[in-house]
N, C-alpha and C. Protein backbone atom coordinates (compact mmCIF):
# COMPACT_ATOMS: atom_id res chain seq x y z
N UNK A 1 -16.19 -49.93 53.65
CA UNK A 1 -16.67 -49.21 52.48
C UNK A 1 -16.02 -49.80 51.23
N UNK A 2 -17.30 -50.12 50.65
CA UNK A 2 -16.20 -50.62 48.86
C UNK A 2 -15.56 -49.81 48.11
N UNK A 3 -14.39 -50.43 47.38
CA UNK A 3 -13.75 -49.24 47.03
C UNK A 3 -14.49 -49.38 44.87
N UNK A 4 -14.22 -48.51 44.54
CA UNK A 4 -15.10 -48.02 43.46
C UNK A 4 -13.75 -47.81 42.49
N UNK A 5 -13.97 -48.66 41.27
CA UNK A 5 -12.57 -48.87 40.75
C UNK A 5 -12.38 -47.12 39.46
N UNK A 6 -11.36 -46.50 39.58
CA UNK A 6 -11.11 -45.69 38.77
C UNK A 6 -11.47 -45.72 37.29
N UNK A 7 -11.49 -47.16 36.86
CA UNK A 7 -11.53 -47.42 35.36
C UNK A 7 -12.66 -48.18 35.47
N UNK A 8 -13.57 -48.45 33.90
CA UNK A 8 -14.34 -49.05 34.04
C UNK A 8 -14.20 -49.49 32.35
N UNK A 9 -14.07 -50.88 31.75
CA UNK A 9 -13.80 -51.55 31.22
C UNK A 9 -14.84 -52.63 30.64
N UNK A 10 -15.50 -52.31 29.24
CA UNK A 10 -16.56 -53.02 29.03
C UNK A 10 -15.93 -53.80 27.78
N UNK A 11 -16.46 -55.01 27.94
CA UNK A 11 -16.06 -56.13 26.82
C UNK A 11 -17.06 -56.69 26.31
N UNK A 12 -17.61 -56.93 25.26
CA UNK A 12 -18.38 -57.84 24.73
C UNK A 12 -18.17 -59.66 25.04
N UNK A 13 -18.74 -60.34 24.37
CA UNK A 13 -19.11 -61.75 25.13
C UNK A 13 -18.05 -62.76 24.36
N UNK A 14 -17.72 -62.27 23.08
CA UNK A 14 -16.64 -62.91 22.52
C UNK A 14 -14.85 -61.42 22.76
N UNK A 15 -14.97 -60.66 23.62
CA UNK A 15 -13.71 -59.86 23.74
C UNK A 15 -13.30 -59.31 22.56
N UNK A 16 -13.86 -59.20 21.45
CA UNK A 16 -13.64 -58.53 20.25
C UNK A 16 -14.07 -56.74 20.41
N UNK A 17 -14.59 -56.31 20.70
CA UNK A 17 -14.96 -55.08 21.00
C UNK A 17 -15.33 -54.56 22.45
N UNK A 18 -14.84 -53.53 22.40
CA UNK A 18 -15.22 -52.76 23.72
C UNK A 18 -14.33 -51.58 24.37
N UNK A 19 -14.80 -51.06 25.20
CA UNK A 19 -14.69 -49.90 25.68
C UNK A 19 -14.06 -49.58 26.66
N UNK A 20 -13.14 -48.66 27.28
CA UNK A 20 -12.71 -48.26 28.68
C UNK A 20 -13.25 -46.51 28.88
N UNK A 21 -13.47 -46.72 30.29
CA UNK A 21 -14.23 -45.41 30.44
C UNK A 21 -13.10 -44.73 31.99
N UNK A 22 -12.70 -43.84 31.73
CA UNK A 22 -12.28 -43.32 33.00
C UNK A 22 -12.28 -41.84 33.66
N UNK A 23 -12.36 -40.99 34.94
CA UNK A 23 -11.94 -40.12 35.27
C UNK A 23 -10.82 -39.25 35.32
N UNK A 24 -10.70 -38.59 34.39
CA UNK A 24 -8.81 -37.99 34.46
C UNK A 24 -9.27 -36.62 33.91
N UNK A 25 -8.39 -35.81 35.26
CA UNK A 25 -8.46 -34.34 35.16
C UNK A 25 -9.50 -33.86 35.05
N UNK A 26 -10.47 -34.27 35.90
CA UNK A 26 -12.15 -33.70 36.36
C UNK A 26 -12.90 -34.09 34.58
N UNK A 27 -12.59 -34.80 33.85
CA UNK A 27 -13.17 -35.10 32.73
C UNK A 27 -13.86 -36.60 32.16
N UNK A 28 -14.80 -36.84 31.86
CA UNK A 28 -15.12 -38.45 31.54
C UNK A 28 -14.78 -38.43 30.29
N UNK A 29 -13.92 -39.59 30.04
CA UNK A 29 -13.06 -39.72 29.25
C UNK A 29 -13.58 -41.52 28.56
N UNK A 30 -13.28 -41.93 26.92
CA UNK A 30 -13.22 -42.86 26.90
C UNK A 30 -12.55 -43.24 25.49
N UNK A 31 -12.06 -44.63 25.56
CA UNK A 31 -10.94 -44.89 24.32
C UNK A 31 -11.84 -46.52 24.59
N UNK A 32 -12.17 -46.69 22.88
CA UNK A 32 -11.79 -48.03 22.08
C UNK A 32 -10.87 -48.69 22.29
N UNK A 33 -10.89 -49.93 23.09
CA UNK A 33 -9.80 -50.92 23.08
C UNK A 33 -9.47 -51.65 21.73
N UNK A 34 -10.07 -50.96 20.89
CA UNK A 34 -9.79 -51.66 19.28
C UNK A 34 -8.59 -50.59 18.55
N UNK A 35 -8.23 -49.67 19.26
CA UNK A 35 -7.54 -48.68 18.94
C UNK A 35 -6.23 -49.08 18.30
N UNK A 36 -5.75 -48.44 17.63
CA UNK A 36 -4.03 -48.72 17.34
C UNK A 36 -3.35 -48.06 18.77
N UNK A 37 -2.45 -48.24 18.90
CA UNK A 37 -1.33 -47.90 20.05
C UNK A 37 -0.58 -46.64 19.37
N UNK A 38 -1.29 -45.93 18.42
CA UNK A 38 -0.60 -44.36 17.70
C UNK A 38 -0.57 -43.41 19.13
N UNK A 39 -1.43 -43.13 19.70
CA UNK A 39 -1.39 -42.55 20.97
C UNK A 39 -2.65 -43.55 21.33
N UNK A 40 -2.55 -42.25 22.74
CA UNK A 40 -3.43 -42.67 24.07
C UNK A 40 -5.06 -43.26 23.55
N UNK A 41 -5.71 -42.26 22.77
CA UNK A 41 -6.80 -42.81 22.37
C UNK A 41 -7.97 -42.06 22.93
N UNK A 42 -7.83 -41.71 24.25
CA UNK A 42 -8.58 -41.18 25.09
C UNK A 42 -9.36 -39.42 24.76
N UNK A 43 -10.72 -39.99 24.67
CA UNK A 43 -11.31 -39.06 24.49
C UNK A 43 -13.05 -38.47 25.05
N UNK A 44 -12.78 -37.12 25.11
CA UNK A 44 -13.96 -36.68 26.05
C UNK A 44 -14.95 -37.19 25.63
N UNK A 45 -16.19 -38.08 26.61
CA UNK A 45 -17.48 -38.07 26.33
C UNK A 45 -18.41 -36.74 26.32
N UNK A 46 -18.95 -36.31 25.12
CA UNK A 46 -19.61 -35.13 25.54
C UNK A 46 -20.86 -35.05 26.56
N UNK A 47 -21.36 -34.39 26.31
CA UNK A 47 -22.70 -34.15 27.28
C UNK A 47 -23.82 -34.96 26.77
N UNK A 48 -24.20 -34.77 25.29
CA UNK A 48 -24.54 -35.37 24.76
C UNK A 48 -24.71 -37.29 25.10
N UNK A 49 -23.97 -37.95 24.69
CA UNK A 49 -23.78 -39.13 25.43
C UNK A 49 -23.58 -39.31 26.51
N UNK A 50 -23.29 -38.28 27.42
CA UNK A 50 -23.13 -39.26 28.88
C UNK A 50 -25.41 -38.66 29.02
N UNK A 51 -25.67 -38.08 28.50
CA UNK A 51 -27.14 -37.98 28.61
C UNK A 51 -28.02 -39.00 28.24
N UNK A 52 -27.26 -39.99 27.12
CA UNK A 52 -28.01 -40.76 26.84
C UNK A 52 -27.31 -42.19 27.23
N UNK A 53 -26.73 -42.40 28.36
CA UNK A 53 -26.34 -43.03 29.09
C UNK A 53 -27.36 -43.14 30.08
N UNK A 54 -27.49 -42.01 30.66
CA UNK A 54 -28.32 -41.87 31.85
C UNK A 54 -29.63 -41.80 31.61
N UNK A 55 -30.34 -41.63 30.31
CA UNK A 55 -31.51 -42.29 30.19
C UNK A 55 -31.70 -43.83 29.53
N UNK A 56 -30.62 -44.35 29.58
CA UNK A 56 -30.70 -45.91 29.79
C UNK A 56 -30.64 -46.49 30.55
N UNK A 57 -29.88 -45.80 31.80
CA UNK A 57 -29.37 -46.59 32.96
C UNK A 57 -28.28 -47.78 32.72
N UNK A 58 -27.14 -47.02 31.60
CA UNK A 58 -26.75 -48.05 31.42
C UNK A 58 -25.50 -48.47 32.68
N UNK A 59 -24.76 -49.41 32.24
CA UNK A 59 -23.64 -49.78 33.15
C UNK A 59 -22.98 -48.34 33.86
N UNK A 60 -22.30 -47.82 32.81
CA UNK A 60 -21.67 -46.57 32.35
C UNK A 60 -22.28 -45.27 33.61
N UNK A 61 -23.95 -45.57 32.99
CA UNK A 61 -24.31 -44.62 34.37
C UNK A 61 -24.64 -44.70 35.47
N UNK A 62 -24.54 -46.43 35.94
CA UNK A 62 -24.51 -46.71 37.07
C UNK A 62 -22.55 -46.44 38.01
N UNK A 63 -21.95 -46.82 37.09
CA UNK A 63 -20.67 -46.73 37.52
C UNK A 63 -20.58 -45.16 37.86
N UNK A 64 -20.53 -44.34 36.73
CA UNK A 64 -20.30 -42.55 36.94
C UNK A 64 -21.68 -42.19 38.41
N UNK A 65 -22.71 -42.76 38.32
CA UNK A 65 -23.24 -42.20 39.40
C UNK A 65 -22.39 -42.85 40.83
N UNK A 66 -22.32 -44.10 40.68
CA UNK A 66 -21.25 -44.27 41.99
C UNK A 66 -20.45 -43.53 42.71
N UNK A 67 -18.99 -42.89 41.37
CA UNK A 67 -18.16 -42.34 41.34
C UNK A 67 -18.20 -40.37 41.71
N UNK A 68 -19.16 -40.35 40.88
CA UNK A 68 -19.43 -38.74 41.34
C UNK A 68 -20.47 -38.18 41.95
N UNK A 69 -21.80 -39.21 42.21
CA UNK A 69 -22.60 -38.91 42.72
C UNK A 69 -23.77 -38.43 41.66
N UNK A 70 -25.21 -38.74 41.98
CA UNK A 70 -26.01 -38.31 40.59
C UNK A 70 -26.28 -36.45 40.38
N UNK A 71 -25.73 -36.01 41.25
CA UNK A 71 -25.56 -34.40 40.90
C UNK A 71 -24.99 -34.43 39.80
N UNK A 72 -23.45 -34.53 40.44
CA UNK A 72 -22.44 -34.05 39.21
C UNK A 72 -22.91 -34.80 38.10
N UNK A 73 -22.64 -35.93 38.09
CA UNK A 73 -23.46 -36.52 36.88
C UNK A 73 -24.72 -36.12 35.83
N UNK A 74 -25.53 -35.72 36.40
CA UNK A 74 -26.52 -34.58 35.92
C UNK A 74 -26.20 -33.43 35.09
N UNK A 75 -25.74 -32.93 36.07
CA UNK A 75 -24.99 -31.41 35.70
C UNK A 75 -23.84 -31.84 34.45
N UNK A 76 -22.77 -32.70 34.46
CA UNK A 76 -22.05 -33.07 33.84
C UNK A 76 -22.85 -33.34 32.08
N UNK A 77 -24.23 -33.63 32.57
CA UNK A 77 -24.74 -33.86 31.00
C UNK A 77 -25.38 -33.15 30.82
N UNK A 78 -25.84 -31.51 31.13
CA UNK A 78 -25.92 -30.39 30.51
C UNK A 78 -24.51 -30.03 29.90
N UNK A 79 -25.26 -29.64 28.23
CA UNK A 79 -24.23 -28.73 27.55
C UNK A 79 -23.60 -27.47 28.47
N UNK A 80 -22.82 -27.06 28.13
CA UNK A 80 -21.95 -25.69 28.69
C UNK A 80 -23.10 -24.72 27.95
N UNK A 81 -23.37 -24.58 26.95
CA UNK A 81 -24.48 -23.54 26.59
C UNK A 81 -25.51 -23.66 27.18
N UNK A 82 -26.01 -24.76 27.86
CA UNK A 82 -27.20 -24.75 28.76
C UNK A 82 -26.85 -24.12 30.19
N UNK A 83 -25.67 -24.38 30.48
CA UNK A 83 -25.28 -23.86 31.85
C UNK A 83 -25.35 -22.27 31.77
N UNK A 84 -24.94 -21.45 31.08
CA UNK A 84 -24.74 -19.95 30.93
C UNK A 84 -26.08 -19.54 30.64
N UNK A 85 -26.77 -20.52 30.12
CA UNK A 85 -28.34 -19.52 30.06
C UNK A 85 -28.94 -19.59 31.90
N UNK A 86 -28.53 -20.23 32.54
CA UNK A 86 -29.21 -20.40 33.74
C UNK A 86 -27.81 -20.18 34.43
N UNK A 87 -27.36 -19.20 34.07
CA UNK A 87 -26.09 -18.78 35.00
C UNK A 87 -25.15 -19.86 35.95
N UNK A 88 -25.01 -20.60 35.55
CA UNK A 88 -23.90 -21.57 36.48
C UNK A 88 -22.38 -22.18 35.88
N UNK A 89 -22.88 -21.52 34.50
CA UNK A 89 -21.41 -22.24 33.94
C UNK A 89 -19.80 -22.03 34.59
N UNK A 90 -19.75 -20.73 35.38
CA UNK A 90 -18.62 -20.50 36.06
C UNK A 90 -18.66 -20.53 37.52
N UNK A 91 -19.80 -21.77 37.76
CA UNK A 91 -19.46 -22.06 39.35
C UNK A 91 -20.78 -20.88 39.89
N UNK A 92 -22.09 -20.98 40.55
CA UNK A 92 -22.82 -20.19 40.71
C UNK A 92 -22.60 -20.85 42.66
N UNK A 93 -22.23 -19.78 43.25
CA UNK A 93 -22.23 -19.52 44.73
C UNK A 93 -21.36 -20.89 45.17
N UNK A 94 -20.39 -20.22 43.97
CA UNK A 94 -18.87 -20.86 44.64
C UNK A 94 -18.39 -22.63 44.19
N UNK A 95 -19.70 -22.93 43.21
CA UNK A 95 -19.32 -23.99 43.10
C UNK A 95 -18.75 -24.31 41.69
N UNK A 96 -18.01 -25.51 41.20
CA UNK A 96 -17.46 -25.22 40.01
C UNK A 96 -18.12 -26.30 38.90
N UNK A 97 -18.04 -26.23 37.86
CA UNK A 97 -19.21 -26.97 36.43
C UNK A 97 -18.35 -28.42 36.05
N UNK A 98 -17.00 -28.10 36.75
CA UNK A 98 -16.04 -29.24 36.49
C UNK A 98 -16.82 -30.57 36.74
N UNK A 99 -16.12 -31.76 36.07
CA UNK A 99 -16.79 -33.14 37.16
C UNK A 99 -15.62 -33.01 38.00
């Protein structure tokens, strides 16, 4: 079985820009490698964008579907206000909204 790397690390063609994307604490997370070193950098992708990830098919949502499977992934890109109108935001028959 291949193993499926925790981080996922996008660079442009000259290494001047780009992105790291990772899983930490049930959250998709991502920081600018153009960042200053002030802190970590790391910050939540909302729902919003990981939605329009997944109607590109981009890298991003081929990697996260790997990693969590295209459920969670799905679910992960409904807003939290979309979840409570259709009752699931707190886990509906036991399950939880976390990634």
């Amino acid at each position: 079985m291949p193993l499926i790397p925790m981080c996922l690390r996008l660079e442009g063609p000259d290494r001047s820009a780009g992105q790291e994307y990772r899983i930490h604490d049930g959250q998709i997370q991502v920081r600018s490698l153009q960042q200053p070193e002030e802190d970590d950098g790391w910050h939540r992708v909302t729902a919003d964008q990981l939605a329009d990830h997944v109607k590109r098919n981009t890298v991003v949502a081929q990697w996260l579907g790997h990693r969590l499977g295209w459920r969670r992934l799905l679910r992960a890109c409904a807003a939290e206000q979309n979840l409570y109108q259709f009752g699931i935001a707190n886990g509906e028959h036991g399950r939880s909204t976390s990634v």
